[in-house]
Protein backbone atom coordinates (compact mmCIF):
# COMPACT_ATOMS: atom_id res chain seq x y z
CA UNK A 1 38.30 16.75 -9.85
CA UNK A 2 39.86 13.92 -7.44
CA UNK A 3 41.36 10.94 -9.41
CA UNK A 4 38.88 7.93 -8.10
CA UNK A 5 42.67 6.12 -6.52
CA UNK A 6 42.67 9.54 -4.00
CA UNK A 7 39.22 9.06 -3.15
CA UNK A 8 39.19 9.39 0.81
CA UNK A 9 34.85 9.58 0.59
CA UNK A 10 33.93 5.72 1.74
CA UNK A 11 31.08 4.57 -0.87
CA UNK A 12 28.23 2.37 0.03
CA UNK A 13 25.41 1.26 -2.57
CA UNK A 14 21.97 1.88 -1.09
CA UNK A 15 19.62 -0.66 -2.77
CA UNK A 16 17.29 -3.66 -1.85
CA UNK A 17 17.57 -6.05 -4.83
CA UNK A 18 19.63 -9.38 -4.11
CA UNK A 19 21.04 -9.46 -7.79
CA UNK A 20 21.96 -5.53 -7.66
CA UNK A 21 23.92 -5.76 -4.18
CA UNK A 22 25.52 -9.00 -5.48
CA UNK A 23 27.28 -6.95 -8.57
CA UNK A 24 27.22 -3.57 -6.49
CA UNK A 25 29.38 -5.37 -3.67
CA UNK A 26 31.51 -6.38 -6.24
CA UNK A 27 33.06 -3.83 -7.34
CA UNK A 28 36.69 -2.49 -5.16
CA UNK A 29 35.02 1.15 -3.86
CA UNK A 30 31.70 -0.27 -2.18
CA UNK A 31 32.51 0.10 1.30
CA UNK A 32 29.46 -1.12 2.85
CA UNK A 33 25.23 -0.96 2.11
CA UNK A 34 22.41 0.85 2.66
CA UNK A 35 18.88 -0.06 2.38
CA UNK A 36 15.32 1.29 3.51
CA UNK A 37 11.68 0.37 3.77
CA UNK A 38 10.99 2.22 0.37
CA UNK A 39 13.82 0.35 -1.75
CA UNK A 40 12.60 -2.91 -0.09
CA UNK A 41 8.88 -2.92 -1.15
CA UNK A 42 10.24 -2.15 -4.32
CA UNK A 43 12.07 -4.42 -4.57
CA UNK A 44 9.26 -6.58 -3.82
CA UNK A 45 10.75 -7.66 -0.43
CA UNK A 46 7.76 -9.36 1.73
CA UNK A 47 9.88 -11.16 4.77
CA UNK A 48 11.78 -8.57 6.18
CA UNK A 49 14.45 -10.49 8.35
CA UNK A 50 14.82 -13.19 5.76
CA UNK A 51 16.35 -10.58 3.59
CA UNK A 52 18.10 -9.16 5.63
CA UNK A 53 19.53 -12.40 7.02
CA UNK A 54 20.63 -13.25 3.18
CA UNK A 55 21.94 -9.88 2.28
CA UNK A 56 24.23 -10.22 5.58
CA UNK A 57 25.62 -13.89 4.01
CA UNK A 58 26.71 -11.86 0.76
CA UNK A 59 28.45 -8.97 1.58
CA UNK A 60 31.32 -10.25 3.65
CA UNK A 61 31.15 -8.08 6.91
CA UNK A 62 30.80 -4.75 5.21
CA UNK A 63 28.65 -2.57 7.22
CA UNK A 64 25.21 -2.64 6.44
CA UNK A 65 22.16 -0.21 7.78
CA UNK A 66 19.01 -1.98 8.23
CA UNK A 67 15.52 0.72 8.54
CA UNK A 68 12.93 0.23 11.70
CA UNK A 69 9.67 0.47 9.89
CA UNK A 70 7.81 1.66 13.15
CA UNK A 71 6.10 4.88 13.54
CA UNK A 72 5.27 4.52 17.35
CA UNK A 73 8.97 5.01 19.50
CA UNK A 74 8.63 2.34 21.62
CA UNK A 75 7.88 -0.14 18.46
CA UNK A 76 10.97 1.65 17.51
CA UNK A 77 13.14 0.56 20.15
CA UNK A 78 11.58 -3.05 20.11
CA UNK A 79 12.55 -3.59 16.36
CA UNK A 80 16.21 -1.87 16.67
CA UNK A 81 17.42 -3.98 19.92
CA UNK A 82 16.41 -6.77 17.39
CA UNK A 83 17.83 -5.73 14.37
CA UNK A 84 21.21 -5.09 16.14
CA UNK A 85 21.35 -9.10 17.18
CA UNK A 86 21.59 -9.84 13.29
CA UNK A 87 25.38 -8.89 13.18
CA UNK A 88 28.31 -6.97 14.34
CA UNK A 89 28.25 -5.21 11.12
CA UNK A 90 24.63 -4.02 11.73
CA UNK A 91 23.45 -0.53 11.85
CA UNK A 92 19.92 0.24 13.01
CA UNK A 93 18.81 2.97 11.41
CA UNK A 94 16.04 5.46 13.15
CA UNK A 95 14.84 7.50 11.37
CA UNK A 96 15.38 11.70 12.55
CA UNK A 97 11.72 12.02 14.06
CA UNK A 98 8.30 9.98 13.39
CA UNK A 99 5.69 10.65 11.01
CA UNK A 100 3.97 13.26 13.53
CA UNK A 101 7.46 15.42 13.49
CA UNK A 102 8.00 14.12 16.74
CA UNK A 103 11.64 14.06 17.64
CA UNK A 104 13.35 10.64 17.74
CA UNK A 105 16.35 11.97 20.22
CA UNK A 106 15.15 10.09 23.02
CA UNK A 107 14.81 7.08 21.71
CA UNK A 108 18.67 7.33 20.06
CA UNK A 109 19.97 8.07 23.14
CA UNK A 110 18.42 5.55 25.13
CA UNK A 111 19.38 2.81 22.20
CA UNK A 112 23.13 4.32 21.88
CA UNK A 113 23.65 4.33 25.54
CA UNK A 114 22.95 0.95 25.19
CA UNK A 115 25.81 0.22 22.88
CA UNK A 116 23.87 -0.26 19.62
CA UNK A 117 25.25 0.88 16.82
CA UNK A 118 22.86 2.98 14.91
CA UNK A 119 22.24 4.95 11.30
CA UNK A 120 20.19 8.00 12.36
CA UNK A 121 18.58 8.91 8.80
CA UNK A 122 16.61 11.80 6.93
CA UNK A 123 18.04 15.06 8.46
CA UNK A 124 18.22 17.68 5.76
CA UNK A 125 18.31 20.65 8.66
CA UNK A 126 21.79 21.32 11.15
CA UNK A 127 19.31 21.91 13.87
CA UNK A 128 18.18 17.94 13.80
CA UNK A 129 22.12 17.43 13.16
CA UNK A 130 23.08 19.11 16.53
CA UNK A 131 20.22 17.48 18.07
CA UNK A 132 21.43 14.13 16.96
CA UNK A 133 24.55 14.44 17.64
CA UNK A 134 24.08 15.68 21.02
CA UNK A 135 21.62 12.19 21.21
CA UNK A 136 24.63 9.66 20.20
CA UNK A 137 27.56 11.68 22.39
CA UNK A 138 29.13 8.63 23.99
CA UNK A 139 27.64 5.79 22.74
CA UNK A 140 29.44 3.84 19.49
CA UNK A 141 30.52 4.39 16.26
CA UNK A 142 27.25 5.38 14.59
CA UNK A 143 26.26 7.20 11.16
CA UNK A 144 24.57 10.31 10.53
CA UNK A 145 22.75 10.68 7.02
CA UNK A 146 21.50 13.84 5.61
CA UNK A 147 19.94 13.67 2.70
CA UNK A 148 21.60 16.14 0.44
CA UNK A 149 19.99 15.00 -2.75
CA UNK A 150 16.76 15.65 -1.45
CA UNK A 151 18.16 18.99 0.75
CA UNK A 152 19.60 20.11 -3.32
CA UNK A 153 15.95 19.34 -4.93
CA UNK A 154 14.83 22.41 -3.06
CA UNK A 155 17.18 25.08 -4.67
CA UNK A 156 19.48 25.42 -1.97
CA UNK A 157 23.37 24.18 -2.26
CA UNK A 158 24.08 21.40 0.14
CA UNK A 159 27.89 21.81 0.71
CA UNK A 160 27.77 24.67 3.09
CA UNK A 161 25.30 22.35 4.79
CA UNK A 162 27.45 19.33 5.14
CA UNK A 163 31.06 20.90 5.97
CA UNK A 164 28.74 23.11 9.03
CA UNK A 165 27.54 19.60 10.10
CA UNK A 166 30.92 17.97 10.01
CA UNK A 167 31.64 20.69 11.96
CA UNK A 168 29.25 20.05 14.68
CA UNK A 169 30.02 16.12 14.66
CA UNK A 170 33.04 16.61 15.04
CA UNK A 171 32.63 18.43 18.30
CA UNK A 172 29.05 16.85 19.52
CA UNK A 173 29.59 13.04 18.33
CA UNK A 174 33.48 12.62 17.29
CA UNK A 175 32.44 8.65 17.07
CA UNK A 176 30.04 9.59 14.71
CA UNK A 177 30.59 9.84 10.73
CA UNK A 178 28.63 11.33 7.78
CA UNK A 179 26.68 10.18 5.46
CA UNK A 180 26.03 12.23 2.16
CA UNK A 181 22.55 10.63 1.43
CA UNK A 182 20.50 10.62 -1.83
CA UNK A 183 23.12 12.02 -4.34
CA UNK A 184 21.85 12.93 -7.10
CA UNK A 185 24.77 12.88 -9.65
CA UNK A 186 28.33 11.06 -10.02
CA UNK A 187 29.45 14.46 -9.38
CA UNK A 188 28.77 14.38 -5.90
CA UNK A 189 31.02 12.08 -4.82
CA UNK A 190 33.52 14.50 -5.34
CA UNK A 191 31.09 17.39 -3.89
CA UNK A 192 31.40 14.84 -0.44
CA UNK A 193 35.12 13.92 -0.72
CA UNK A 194 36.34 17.90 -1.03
CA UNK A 195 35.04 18.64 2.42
CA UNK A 196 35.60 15.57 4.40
CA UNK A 197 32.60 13.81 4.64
CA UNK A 198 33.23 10.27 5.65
CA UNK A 199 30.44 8.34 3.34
CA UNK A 200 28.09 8.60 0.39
CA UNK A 201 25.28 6.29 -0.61
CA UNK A 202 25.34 5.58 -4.06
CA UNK A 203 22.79 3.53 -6.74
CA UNK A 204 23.69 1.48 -9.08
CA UNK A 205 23.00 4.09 -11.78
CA UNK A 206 25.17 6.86 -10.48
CA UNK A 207 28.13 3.54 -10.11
CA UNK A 208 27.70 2.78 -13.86
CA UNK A 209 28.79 6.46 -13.99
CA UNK A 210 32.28 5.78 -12.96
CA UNK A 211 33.93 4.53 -16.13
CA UNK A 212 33.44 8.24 -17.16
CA UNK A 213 35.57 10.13 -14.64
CA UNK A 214 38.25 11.73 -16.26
CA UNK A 215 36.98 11.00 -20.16
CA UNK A 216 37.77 13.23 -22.98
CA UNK A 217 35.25 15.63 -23.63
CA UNK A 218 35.69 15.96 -26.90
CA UNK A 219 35.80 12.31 -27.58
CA UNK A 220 32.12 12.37 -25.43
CA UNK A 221 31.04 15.17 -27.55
CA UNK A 222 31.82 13.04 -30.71
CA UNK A 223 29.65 10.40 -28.91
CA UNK A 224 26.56 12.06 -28.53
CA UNK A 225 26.32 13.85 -31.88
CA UNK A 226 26.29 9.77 -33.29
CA UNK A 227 23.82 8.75 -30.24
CA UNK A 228 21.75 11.54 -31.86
CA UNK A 229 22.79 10.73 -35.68
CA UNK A 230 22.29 6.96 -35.12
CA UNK A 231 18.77 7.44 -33.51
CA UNK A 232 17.71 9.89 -35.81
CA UNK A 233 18.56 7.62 -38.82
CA UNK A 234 16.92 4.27 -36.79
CA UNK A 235 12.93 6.11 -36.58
CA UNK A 236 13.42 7.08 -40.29
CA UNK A 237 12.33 10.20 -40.32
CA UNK A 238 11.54 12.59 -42.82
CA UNK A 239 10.68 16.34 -43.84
């Protein structure tokens, strides 16, 4: 296990409440933010680019990914090349193909060419990350998330999966860095910072986490046999 000082992983919170990203963004490790259509309605966001525009006043020029919500490419395009005009520190993200499967490469490249600086999101395969990669080859510094949570929900292990698509970045879109999407434990942050990935998107639940790294076990053992004394004594029950 890394000590959290030797961390070379960058962290940014992924999360769509004002309050949250306020105390998130507080705290020394958050690197930059994440956010997405989903977290955003609930969240109970209604005006799109007046929270975005507010979220960009509180996190002091951290980089921040901001989600087209189209479904139709050229809608796509529209939204990003207005997205991108909301900050240097913006990322559009596009998301790996449309709700049809139909691939999204085109539309990256075209947008990339164009200098803007995008977050292409939801790839759980290393087919869509060669494809991708291939897509943002000489345009800017850009982000590539795949969504190992969700890729480690299925069964399968997702580290092989990451260090290959390092791999291929690193030789299809050496700009580019990686995002370890949708953890599902604190434990992954280590998971990404053993191979090399560049970033990990973290909630504020798995953040809470961090006050245990390195805790005696035995002293957490200890804990939970109260936690389970304690509550069993509270809902008085009886045999």
């Amino acid at each position: 296990m890394t000590d959290l000082a030797n961390l070379k992983v960058k962290i940014f919170a992924d999360g769509a409440d004002k309050a949250g990203i306020i105390d998130i963004g507080k705290h020394p490790l958050i690197k930059g933010f994440t956010t997405n259509p989903t977290l955003m309605r609930k969240a109970g966001i209604t005006d799109y680019e007046k929270f975005s525009r507010e979220v960009l006043e509180l996190i002091g020029g951290r980089p921040i990914s901001f989600e087209v919500f189209a479904d139709d490419f050229s809608e796509m395009e529209r939204q990003a090349r207005l997205i991108t005009t909301w900050g240097k520190n913006v990322y559009v993200k596009i998301p790996v193909t449309n709700t049809k499967r139909e691939k999204a490469n085109a539309t990256v490249e075209r947008l990339s060419k164009d200098g803007i600086q995008l977050n292409v999101t939801a790839l759980m395969t290393n087919d869509q990350v060669r494809e991708v990669s291939a897509a943002l080859a000489g345009g800017p510094h850009s982000y590539i998330s795949v969504f190992a949570g969700r890729v480690a929900d299925t069964g399968r292990d997702p580290v092989p999966l990451m260090s290959e698509a390092l791999k291929i970045m690193k030789q299809g879109a050496p700009k580019a860095e990686l995002i370890w999407a949708s953890p599902r434990e604190l434990l992954n942050i280590f998971h990404a910072d053993s191979i090399g990935c560049h970033v990990i998107t973290v909630t504020n639940d798995i953040l809470a986490k961090l006050k245990l790294v390195g805790k005696d076990l035995s002293d957490y053992s200890l804990e939970t046999v109260q936690m389970f004394f304690k509550d069993g004594e509270a809902s008085g029950f009886k045999l």
